[in-house]
N, C-alpha and C. Protein backbone atom coordinates (compact mmCIF):
# COMPACT_ATOMS: atom_id res chain seq x y z
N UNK A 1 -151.44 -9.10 -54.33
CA UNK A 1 -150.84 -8.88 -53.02
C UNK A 1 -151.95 -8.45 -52.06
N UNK A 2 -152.07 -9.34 -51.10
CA UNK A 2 -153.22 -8.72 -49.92
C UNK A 2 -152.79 -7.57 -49.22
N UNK A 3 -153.44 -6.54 -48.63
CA UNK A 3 -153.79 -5.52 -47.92
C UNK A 3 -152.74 -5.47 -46.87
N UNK A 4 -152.68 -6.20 -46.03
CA UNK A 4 -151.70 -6.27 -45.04
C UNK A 4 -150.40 -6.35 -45.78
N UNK A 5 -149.75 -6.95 -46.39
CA UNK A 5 -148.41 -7.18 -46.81
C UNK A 5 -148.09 -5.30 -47.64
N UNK A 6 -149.31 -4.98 -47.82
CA UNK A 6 -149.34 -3.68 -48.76
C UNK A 6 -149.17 -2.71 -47.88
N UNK A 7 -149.57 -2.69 -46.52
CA UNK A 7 -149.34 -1.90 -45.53
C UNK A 7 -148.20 -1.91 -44.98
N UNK A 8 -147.87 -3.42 -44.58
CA UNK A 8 -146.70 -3.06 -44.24
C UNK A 8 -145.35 -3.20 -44.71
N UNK A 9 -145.85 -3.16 -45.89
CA UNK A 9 -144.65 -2.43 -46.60
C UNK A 9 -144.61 -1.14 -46.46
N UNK A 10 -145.72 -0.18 -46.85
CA UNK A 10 -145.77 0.82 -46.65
C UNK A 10 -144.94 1.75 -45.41
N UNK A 11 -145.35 1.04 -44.16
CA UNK A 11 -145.08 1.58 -43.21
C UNK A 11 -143.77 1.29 -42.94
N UNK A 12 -143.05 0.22 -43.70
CA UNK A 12 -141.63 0.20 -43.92
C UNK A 12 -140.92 1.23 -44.51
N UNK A 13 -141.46 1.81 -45.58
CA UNK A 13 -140.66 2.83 -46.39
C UNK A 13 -140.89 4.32 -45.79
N UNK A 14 -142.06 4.20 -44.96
CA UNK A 14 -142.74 5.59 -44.28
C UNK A 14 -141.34 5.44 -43.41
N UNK A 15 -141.03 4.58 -42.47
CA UNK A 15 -140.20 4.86 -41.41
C UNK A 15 -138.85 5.05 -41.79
N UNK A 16 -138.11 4.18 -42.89
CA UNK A 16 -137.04 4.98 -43.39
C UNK A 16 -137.00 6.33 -44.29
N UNK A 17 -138.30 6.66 -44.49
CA UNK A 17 -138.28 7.86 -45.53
C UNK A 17 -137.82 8.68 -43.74
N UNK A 18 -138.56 8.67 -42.87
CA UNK A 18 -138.26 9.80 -41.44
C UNK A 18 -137.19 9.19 -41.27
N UNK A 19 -136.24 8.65 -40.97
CA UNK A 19 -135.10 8.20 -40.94
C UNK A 19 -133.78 8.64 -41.91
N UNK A 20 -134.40 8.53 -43.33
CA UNK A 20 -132.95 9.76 -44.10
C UNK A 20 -133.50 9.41 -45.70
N UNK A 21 -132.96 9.88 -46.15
CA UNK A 21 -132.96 9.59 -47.62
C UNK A 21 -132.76 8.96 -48.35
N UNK A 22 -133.72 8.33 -49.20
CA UNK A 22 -134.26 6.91 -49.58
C UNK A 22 -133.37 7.03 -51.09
N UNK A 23 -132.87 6.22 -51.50
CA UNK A 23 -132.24 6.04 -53.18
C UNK A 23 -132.50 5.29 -53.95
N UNK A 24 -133.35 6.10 -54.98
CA UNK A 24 -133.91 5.30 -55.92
C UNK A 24 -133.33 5.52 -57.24
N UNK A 25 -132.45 3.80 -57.64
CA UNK A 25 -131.58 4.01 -59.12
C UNK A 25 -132.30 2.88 -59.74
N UNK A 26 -132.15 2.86 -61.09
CA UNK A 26 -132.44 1.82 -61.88
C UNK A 26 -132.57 2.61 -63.61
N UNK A 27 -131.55 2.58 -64.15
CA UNK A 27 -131.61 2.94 -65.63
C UNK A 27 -131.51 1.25 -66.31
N UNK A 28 -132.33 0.89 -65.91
CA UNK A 28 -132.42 -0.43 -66.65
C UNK A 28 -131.90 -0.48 -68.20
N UNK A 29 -132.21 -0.13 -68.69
CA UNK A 29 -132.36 -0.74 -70.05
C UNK A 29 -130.78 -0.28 -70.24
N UNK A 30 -130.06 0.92 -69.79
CA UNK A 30 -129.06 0.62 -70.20
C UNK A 30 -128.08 -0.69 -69.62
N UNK A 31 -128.47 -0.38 -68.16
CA UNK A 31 -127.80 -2.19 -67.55
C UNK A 31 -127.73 -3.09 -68.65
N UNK A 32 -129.20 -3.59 -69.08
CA UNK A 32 -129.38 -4.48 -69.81
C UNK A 32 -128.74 -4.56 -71.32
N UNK A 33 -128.61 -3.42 -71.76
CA UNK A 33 -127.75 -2.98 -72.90
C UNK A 33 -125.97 -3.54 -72.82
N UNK A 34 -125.58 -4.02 -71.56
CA UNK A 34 -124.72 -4.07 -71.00
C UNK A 34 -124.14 -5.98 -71.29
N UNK A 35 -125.03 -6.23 -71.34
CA UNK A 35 -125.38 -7.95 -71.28
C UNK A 35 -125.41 -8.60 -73.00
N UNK A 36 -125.63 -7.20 -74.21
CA UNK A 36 -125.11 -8.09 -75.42
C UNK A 36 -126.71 -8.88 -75.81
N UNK A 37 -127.83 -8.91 -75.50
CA UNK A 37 -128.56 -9.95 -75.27
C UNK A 37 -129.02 -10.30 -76.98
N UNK A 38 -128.80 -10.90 -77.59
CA UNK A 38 -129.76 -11.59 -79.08
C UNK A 38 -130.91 -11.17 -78.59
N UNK A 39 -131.58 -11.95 -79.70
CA UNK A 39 -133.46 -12.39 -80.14
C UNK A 39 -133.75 -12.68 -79.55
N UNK A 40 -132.96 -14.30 -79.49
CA UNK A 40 -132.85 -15.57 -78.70
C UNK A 40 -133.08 -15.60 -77.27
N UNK A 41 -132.30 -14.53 -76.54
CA UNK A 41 -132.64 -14.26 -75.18
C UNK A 41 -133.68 -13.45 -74.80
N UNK A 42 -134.15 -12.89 -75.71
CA UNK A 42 -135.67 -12.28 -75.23
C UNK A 42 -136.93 -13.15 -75.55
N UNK A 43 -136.36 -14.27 -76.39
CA UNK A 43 -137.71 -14.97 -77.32
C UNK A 43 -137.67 -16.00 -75.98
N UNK A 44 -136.39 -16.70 -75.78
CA UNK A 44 -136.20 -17.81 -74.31
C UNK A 44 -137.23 -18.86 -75.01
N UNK A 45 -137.35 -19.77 -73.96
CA UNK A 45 -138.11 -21.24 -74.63
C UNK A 45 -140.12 -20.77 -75.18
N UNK A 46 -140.44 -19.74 -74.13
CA UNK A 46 -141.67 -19.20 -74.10
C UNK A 46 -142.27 -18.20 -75.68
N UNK A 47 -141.29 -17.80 -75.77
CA UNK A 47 -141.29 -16.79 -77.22
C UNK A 47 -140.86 -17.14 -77.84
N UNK A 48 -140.11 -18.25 -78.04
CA UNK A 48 -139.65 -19.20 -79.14
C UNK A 48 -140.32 -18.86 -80.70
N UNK A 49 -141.38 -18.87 -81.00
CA UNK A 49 -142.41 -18.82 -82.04
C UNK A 49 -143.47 -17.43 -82.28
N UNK A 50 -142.45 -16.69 -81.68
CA UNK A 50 -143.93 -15.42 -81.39
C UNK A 50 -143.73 -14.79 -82.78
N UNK A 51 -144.79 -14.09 -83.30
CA UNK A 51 -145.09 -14.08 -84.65
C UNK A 51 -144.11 -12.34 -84.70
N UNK A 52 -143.12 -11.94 -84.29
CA UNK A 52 -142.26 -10.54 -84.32
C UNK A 52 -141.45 -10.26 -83.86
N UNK A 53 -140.33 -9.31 -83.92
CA UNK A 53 -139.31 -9.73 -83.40
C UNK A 53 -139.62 -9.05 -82.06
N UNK A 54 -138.44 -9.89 -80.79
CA UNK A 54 -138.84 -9.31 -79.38
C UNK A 54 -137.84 -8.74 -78.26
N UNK A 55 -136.57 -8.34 -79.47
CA UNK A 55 -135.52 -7.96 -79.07
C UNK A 55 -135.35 -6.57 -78.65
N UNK A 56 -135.75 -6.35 -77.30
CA UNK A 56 -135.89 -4.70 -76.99
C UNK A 56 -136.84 -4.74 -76.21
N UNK A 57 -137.85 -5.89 -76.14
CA UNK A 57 -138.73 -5.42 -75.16
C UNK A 57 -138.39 -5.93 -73.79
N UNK A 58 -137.43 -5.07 -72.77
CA UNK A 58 -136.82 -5.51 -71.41
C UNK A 58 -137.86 -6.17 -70.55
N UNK A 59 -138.97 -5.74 -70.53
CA UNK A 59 -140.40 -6.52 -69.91
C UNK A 59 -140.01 -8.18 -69.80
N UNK A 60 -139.63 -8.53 -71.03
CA UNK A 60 -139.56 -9.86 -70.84
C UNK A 60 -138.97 -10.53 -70.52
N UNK A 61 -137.89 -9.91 -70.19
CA UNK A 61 -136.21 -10.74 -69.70
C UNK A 61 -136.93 -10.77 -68.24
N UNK A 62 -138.00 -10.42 -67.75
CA UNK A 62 -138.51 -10.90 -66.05
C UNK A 62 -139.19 -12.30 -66.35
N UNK A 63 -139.16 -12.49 -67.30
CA UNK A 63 -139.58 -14.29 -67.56
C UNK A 63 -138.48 -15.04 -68.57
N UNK A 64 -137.92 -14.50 -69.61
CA UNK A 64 -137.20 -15.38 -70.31
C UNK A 64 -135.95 -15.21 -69.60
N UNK A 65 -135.52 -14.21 -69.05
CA UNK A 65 -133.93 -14.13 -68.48
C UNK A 65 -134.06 -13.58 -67.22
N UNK A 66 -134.85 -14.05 -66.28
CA UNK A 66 -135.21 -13.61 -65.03
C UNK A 66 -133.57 -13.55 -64.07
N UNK A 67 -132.52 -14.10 -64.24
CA UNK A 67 -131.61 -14.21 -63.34
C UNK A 67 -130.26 -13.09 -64.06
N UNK A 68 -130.83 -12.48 -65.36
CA UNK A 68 -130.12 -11.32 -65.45
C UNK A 68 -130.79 -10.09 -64.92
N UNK A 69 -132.02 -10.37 -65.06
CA UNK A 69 -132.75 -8.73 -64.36
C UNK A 69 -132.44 -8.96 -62.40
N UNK A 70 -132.06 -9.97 -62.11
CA UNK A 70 -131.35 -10.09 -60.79
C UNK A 70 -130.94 -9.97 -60.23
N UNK A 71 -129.44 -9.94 -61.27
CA UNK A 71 -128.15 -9.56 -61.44
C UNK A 71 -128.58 -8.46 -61.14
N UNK A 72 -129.00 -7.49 -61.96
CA UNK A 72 -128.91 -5.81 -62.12
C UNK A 72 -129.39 -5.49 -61.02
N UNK A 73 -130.60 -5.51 -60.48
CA UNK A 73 -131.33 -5.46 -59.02
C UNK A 73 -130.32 -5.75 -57.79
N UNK A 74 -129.08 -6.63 -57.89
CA UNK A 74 -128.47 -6.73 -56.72
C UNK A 74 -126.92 -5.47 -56.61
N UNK A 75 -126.92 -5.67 -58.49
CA UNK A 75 -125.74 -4.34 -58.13
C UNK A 75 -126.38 -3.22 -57.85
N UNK A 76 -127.55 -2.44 -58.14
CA UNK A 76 -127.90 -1.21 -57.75
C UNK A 76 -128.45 -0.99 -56.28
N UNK A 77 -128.61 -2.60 -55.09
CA UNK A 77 -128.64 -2.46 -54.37
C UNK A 77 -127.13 -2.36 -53.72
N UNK A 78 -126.12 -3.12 -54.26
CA UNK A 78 -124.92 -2.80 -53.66
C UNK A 78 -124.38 -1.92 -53.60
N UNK A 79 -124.61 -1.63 -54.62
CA UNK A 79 -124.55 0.04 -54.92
C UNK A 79 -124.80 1.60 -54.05
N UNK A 80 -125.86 1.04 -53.05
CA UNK A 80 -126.34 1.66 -52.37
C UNK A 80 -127.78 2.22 -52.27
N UNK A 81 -128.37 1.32 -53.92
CA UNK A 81 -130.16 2.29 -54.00
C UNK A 81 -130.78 1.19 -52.51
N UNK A 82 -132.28 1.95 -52.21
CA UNK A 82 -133.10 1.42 -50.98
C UNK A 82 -133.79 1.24 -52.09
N UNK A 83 -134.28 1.25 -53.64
CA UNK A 83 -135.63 1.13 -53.76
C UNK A 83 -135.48 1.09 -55.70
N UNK A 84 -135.92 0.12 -56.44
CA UNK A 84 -135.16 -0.17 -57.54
C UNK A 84 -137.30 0.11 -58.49
């Protein structure tokens, strides 16, 4: 991420932090605990063959099951968090 996009983000969260109180939720893993997921869905077409099992490591559902870690990101914004 270049410098500028890093700033102004920054100066995005600076101005709602003076503005009120920022909410930050995300107990991920239990979300994800929520979803039932196999092997299968953590191994996805990419881990298919990986030499251990890879059921538990949530890291990876941002590539093998990217549109459930999505999911979760849009309810904790509906929810009301500013910042996941």
């Amino acid at each position: 991420m270049n410098q500028n996009i890093k700033t102004k983000r920054w100066e995005q969260l600076e101005a709602l932090l003076r503005e009120r109180i920022v909410i930050i939720d995300g107990a991920m893993g239990t979300m994800i605990q929520q979803y039932k997921l196999d092997e299968a869905a953590f191994r996805g077409d990419r881990f298919q063959n990986w030499h251990k099992d890879l059921k538990g490591n949530n890291d990876l559902l941002n590539v093998t099951r990217p549109q459930v870690i999505q999911e979760i990101h849009r309810k904790y914004l509906e929810a009301g968090a500013d910042i996941i």
